[in-house]
ModelCIF file with pLDDT and N, C-alpha, C, O atoms, coordinates in Angstrom:
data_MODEL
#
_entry.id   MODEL 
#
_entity.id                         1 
_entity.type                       polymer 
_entity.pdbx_number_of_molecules   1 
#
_entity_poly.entity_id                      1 
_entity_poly.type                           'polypeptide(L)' 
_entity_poly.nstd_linkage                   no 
_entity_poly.nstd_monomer                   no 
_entity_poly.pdbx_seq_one_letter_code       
;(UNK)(UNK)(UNK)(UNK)(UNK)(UNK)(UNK)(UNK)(UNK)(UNK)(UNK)(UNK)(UNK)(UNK)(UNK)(UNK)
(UNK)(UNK)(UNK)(UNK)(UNK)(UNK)(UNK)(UNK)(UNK)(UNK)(UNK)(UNK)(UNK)(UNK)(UNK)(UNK)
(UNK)(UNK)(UNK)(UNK)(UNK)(UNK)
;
_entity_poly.pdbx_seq_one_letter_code_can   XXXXXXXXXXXXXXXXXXXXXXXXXXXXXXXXXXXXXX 
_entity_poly.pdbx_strand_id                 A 
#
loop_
_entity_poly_seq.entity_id 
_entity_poly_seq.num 
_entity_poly_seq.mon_id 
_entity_poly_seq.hetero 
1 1  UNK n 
1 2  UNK n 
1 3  UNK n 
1 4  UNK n 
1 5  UNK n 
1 6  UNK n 
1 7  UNK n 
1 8  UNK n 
1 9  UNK n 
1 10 UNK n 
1 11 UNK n 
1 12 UNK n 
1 13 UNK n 
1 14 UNK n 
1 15 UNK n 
1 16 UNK n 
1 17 UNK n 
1 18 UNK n 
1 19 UNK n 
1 20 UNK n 
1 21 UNK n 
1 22 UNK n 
1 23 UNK n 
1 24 UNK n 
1 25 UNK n 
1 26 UNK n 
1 27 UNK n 
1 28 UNK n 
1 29 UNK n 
1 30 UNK n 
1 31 UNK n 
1 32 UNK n 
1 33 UNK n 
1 34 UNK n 
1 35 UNK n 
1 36 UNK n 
1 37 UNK n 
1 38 UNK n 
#
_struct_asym.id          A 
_struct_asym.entity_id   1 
#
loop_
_ma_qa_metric.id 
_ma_qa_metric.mode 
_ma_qa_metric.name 
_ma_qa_metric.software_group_id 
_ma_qa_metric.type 
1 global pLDDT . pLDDT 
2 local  pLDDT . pLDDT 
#
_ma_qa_metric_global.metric_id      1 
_ma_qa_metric_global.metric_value   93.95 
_ma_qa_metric_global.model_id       1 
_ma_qa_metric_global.ordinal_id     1 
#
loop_
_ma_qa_metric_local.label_asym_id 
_ma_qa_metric_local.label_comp_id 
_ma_qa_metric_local.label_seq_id 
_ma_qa_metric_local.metric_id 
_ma_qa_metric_local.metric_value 
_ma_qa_metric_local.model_id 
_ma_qa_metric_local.ordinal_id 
A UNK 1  2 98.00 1 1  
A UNK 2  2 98.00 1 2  
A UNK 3  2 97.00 1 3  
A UNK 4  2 96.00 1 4  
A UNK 5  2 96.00 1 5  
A UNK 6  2 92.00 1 6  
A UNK 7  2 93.00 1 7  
A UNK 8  2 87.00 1 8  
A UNK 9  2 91.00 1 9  
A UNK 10 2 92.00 1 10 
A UNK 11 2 86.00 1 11 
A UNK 12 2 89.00 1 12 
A UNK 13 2 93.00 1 13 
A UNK 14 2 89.00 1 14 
A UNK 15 2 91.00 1 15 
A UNK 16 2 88.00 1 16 
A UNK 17 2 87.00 1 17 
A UNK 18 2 89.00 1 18 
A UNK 19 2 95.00 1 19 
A UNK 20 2 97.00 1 20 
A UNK 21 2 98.00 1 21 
A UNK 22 2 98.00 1 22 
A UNK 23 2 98.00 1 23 
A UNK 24 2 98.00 1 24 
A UNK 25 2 96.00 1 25 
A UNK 26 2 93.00 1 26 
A UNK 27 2 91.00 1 27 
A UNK 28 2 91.00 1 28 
A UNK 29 2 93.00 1 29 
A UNK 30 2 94.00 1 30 
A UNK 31 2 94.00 1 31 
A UNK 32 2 96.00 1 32 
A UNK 33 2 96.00 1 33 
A UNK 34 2 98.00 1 34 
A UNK 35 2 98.00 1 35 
A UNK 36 2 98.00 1 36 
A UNK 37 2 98.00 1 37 
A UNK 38 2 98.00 1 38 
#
loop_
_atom_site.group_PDB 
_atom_site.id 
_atom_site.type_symbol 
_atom_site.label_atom_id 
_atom_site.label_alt_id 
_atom_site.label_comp_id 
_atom_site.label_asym_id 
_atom_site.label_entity_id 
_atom_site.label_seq_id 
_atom_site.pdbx_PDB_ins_code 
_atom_site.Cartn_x 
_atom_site.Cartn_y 
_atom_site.Cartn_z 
_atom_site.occupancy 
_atom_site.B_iso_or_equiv 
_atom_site.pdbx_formal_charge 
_atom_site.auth_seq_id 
_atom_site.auth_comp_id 
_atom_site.auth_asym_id 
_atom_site.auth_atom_id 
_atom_site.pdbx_PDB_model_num 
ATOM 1   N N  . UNK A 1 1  ? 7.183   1.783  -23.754 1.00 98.00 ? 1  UNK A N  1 
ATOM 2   C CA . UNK A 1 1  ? 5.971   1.850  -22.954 1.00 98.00 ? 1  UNK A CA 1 
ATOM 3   C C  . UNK A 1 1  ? 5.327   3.224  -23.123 1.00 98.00 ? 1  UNK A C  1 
ATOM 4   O O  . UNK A 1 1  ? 6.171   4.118  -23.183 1.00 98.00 ? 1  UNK A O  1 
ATOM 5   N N  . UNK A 1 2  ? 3.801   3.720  -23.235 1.00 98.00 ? 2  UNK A N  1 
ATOM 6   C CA . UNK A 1 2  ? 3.645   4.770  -23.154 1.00 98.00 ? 2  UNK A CA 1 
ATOM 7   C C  . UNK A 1 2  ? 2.723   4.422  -22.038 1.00 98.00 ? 2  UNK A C  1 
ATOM 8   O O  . UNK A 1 2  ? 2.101   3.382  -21.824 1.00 98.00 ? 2  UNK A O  1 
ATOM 9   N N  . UNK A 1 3  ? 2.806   5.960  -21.134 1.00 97.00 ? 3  UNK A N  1 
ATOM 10  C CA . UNK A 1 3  ? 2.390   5.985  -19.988 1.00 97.00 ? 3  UNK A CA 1 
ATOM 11  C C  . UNK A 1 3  ? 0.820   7.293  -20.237 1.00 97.00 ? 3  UNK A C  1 
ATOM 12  O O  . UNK A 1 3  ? 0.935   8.512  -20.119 1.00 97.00 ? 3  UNK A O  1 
ATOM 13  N N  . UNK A 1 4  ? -0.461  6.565  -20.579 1.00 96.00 ? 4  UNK A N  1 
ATOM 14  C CA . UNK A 1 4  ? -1.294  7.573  -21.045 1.00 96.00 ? 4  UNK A CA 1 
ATOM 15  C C  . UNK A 1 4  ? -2.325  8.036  -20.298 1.00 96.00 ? 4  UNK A C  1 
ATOM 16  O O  . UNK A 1 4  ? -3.028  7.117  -19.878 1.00 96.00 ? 4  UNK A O  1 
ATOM 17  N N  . UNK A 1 5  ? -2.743  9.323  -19.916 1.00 96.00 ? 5  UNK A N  1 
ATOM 18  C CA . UNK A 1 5  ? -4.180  9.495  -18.437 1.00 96.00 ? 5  UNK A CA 1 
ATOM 19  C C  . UNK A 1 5  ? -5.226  9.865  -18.970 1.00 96.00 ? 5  UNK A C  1 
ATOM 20  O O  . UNK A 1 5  ? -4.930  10.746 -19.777 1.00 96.00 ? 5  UNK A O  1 
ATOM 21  N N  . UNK A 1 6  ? -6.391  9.661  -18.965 1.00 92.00 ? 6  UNK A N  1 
ATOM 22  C CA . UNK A 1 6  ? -7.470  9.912  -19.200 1.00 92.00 ? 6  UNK A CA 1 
ATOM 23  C C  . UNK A 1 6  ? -8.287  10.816 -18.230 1.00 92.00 ? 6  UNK A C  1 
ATOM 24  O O  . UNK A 1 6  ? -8.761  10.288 -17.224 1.00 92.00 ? 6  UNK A O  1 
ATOM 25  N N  . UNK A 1 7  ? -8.428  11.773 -18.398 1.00 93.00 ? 7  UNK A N  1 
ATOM 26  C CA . UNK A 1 7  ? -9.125  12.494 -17.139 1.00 93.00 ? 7  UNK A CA 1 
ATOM 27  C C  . UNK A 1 7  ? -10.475 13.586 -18.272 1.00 93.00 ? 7  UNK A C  1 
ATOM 28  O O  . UNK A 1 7  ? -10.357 14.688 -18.807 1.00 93.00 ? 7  UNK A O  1 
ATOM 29  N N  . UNK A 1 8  ? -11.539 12.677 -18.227 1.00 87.00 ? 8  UNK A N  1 
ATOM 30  C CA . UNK A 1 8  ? -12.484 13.454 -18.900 1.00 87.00 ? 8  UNK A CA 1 
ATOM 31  C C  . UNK A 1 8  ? -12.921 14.736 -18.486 1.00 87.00 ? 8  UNK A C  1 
ATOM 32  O O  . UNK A 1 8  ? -13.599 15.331 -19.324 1.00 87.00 ? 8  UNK A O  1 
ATOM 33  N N  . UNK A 1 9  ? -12.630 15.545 -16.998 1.00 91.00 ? 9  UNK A N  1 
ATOM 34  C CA . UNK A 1 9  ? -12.952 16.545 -16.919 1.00 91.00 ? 9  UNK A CA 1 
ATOM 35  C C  . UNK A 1 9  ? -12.021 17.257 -17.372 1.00 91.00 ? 9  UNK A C  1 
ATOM 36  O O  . UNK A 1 9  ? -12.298 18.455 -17.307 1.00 91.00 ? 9  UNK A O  1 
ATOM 37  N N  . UNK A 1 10 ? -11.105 17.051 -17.773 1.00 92.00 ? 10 UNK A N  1 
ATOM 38  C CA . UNK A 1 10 ? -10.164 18.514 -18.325 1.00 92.00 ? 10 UNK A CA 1 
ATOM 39  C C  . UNK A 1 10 ? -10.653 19.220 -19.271 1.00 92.00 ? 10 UNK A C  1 
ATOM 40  O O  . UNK A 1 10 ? -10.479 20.421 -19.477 1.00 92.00 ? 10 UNK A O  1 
ATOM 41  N N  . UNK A 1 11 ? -11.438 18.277 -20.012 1.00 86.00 ? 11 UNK A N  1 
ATOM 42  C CA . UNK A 1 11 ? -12.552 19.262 -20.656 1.00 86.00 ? 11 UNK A CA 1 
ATOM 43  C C  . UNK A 1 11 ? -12.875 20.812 -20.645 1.00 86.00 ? 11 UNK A C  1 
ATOM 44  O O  . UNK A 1 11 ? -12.702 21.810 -21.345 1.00 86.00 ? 11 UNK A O  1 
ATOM 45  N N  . UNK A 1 12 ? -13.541 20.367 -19.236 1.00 89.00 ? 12 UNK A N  1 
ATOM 46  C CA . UNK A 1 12 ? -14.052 21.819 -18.439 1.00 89.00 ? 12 UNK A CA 1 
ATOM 47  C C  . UNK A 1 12 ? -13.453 22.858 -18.210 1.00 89.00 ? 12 UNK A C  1 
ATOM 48  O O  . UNK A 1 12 ? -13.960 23.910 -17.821 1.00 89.00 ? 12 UNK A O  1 
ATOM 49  N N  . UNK A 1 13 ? -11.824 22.552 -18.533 1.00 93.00 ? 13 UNK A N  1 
ATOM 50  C CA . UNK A 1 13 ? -10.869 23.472 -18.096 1.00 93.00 ? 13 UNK A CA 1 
ATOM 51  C C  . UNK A 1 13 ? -9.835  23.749 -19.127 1.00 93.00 ? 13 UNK A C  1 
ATOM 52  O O  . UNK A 1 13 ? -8.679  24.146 -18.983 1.00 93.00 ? 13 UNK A O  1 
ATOM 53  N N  . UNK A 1 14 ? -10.629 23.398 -20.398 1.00 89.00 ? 14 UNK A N  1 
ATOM 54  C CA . UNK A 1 14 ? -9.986  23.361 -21.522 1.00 89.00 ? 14 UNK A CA 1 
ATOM 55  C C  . UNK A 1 14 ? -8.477  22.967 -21.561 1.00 89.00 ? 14 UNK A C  1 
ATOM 56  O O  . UNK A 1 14 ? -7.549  23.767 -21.681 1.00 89.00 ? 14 UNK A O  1 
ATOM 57  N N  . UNK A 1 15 ? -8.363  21.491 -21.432 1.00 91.00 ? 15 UNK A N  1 
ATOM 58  C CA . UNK A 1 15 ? -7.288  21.164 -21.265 1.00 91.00 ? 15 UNK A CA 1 
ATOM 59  C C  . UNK A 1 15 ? -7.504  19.845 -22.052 1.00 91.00 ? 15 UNK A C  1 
ATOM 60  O O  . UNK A 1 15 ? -8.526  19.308 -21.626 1.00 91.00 ? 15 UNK A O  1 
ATOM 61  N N  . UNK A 1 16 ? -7.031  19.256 -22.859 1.00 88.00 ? 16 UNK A N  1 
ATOM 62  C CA . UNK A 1 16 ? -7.200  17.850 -23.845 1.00 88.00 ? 16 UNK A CA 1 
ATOM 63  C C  . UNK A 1 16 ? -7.204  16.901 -22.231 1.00 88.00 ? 16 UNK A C  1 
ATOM 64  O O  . UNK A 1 16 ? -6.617  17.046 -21.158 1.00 88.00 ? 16 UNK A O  1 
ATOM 65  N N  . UNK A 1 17 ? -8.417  15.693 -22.899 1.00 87.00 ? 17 UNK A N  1 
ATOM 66  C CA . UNK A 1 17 ? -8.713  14.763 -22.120 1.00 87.00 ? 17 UNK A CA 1 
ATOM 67  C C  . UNK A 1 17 ? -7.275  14.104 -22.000 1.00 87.00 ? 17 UNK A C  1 
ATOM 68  O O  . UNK A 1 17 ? -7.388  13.345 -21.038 1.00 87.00 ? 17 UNK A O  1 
ATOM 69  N N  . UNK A 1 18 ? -6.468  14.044 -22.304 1.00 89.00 ? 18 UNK A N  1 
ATOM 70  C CA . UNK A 1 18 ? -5.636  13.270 -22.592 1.00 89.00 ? 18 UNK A CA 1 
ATOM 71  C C  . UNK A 1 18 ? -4.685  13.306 -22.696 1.00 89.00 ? 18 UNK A C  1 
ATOM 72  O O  . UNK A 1 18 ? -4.476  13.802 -23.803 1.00 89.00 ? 18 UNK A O  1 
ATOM 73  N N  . UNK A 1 19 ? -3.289  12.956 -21.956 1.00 95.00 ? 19 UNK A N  1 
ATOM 74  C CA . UNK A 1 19 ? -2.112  13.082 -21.711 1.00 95.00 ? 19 UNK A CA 1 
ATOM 75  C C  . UNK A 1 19 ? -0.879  12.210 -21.828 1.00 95.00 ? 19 UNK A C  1 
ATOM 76  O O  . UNK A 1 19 ? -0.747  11.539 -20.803 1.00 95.00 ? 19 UNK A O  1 
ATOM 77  N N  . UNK A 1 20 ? -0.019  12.009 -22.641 1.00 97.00 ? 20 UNK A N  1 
ATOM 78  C CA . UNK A 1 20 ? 0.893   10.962 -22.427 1.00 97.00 ? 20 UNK A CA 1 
ATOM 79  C C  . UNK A 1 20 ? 2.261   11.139 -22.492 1.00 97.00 ? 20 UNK A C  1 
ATOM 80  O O  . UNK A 1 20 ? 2.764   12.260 -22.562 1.00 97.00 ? 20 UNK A O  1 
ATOM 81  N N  . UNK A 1 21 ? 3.102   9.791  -22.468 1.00 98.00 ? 21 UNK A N  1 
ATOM 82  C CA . UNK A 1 21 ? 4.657   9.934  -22.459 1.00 98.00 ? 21 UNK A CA 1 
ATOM 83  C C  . UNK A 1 21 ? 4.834   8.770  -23.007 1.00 98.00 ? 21 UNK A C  1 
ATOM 84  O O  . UNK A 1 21 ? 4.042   7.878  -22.703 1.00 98.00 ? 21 UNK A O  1 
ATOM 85  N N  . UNK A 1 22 ? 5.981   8.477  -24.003 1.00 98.00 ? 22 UNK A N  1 
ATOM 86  C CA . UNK A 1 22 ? 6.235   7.462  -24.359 1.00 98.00 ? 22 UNK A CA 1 
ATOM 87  C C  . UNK A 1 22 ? 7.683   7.261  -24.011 1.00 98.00 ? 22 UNK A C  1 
ATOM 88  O O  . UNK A 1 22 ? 8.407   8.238  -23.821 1.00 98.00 ? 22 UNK A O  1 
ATOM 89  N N  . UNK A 1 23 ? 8.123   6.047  -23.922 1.00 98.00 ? 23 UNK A N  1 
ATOM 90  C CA . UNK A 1 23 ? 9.365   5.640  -24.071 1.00 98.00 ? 23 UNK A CA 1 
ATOM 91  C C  . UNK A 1 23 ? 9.435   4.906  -24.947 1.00 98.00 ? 23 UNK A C  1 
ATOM 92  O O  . UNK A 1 23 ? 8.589   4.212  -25.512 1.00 98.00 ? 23 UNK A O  1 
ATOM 93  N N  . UNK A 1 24 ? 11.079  5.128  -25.165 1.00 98.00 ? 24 UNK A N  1 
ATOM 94  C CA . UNK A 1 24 ? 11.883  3.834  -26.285 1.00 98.00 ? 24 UNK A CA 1 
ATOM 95  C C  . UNK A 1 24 ? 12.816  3.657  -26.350 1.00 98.00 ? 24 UNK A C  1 
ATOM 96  O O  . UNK A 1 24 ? 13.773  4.405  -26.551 1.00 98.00 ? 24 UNK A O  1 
ATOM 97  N N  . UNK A 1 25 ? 12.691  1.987  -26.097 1.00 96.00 ? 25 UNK A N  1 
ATOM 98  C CA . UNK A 1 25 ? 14.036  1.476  -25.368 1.00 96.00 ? 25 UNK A CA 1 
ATOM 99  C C  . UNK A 1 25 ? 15.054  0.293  -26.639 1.00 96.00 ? 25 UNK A C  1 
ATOM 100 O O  . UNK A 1 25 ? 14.437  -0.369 -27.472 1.00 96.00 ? 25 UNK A O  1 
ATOM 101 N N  . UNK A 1 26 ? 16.265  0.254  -26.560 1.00 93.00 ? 26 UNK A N  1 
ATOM 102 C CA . UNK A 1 26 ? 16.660  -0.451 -27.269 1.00 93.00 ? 26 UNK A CA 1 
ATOM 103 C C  . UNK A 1 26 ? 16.675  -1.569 -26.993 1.00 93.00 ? 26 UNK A C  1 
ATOM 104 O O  . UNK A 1 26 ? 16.737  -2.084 -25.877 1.00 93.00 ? 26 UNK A O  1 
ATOM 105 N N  . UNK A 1 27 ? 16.575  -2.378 -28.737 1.00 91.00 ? 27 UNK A N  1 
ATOM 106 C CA . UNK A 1 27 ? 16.530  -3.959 -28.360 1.00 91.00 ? 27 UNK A CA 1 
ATOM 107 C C  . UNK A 1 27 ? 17.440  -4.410 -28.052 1.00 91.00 ? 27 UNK A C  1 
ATOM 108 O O  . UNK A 1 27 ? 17.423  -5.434 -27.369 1.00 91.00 ? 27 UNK A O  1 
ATOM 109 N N  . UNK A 1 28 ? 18.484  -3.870 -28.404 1.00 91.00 ? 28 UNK A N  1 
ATOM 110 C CA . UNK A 1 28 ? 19.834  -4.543 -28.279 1.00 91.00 ? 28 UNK A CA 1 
ATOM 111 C C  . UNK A 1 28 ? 19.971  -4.267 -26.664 1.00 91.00 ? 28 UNK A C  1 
ATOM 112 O O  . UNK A 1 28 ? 19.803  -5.188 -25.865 1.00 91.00 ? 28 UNK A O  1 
ATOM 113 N N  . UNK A 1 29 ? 20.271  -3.004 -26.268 1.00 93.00 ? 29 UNK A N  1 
ATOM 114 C CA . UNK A 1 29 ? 20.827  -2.886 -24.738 1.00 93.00 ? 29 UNK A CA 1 
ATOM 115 C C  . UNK A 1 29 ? 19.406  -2.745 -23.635 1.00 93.00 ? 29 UNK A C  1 
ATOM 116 O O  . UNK A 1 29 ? 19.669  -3.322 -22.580 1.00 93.00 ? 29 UNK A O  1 
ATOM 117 N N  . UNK A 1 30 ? 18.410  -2.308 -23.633 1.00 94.00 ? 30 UNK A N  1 
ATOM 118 C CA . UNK A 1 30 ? 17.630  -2.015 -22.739 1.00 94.00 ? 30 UNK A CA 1 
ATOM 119 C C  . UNK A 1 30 ? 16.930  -1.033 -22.884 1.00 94.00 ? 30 UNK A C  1 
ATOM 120 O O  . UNK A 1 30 ? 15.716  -0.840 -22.821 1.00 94.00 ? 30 UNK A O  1 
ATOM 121 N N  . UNK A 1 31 ? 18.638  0.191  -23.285 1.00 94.00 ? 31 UNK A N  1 
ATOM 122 C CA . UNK A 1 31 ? 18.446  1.023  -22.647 1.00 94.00 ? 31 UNK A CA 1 
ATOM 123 C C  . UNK A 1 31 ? 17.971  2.251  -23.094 1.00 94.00 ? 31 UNK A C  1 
ATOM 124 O O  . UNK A 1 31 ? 18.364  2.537  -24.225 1.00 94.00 ? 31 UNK A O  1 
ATOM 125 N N  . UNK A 1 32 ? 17.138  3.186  -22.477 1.00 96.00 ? 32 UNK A N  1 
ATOM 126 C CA . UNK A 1 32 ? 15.873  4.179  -22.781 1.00 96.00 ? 32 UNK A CA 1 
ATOM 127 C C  . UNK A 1 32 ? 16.617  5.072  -23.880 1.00 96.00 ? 32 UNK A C  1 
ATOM 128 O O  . UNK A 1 32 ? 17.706  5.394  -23.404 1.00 96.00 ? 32 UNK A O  1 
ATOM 129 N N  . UNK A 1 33 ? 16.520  5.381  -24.634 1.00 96.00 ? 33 UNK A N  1 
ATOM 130 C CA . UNK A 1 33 ? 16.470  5.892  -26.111 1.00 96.00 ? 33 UNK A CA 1 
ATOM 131 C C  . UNK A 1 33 ? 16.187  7.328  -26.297 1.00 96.00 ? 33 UNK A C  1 
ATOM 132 O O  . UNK A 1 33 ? 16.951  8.246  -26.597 1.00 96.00 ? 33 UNK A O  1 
ATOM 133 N N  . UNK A 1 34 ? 14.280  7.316  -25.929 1.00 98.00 ? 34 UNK A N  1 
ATOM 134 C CA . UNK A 1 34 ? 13.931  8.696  -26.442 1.00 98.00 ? 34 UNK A CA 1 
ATOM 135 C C  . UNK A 1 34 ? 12.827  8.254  -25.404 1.00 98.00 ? 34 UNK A C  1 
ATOM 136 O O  . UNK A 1 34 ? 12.511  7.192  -24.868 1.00 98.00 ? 34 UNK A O  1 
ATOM 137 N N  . UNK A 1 35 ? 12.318  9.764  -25.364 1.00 98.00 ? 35 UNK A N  1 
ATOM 138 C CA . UNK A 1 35 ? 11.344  9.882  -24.437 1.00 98.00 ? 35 UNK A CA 1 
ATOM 139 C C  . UNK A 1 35 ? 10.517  11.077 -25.765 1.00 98.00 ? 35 UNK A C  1 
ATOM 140 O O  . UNK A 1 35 ? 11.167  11.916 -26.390 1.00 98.00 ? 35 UNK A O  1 
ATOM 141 N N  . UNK A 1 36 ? 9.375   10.905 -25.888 1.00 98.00 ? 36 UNK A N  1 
ATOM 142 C CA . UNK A 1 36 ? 8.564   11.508 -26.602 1.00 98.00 ? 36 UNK A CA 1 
ATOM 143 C C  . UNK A 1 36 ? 7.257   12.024 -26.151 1.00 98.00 ? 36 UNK A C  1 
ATOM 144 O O  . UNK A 1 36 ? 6.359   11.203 -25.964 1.00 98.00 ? 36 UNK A O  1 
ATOM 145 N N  . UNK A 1 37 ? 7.076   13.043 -25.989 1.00 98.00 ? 37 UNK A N  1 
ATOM 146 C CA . UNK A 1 37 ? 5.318   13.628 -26.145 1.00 98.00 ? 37 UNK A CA 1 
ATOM 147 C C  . UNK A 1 37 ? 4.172   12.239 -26.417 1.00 98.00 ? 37 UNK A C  1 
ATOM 148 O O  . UNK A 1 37 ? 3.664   12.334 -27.534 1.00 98.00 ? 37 UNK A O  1 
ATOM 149 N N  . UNK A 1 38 ? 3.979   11.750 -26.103 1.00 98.00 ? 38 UNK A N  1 
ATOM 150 C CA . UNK A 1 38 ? 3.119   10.718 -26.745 1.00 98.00 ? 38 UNK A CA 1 
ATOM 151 C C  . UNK A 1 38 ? 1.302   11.205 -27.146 1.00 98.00 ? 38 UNK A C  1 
ATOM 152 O O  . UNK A 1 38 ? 0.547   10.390 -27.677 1.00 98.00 ? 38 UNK A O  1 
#
């Protein structure tokens, strides 16, 4: 799943519109893997 925010004013505050996190989970067990910068 990646979890991503959009906040167009960060702009203003020189900060990228845009922020995320990803996960990754295995097929076999479930279970959460890696967590990445997305």
């Amino acid at each position: 799943v990646k979890w991503v925010s959009s906040f167009p004013g960060n702009l203003d505050m020189n900060l990228d519109r845009a922020s995320a996190v990803l996960i990754v989970n295995s097929r076999l067990t479930g279970r959460p893997e890696a967590i990445i910068e997305g």
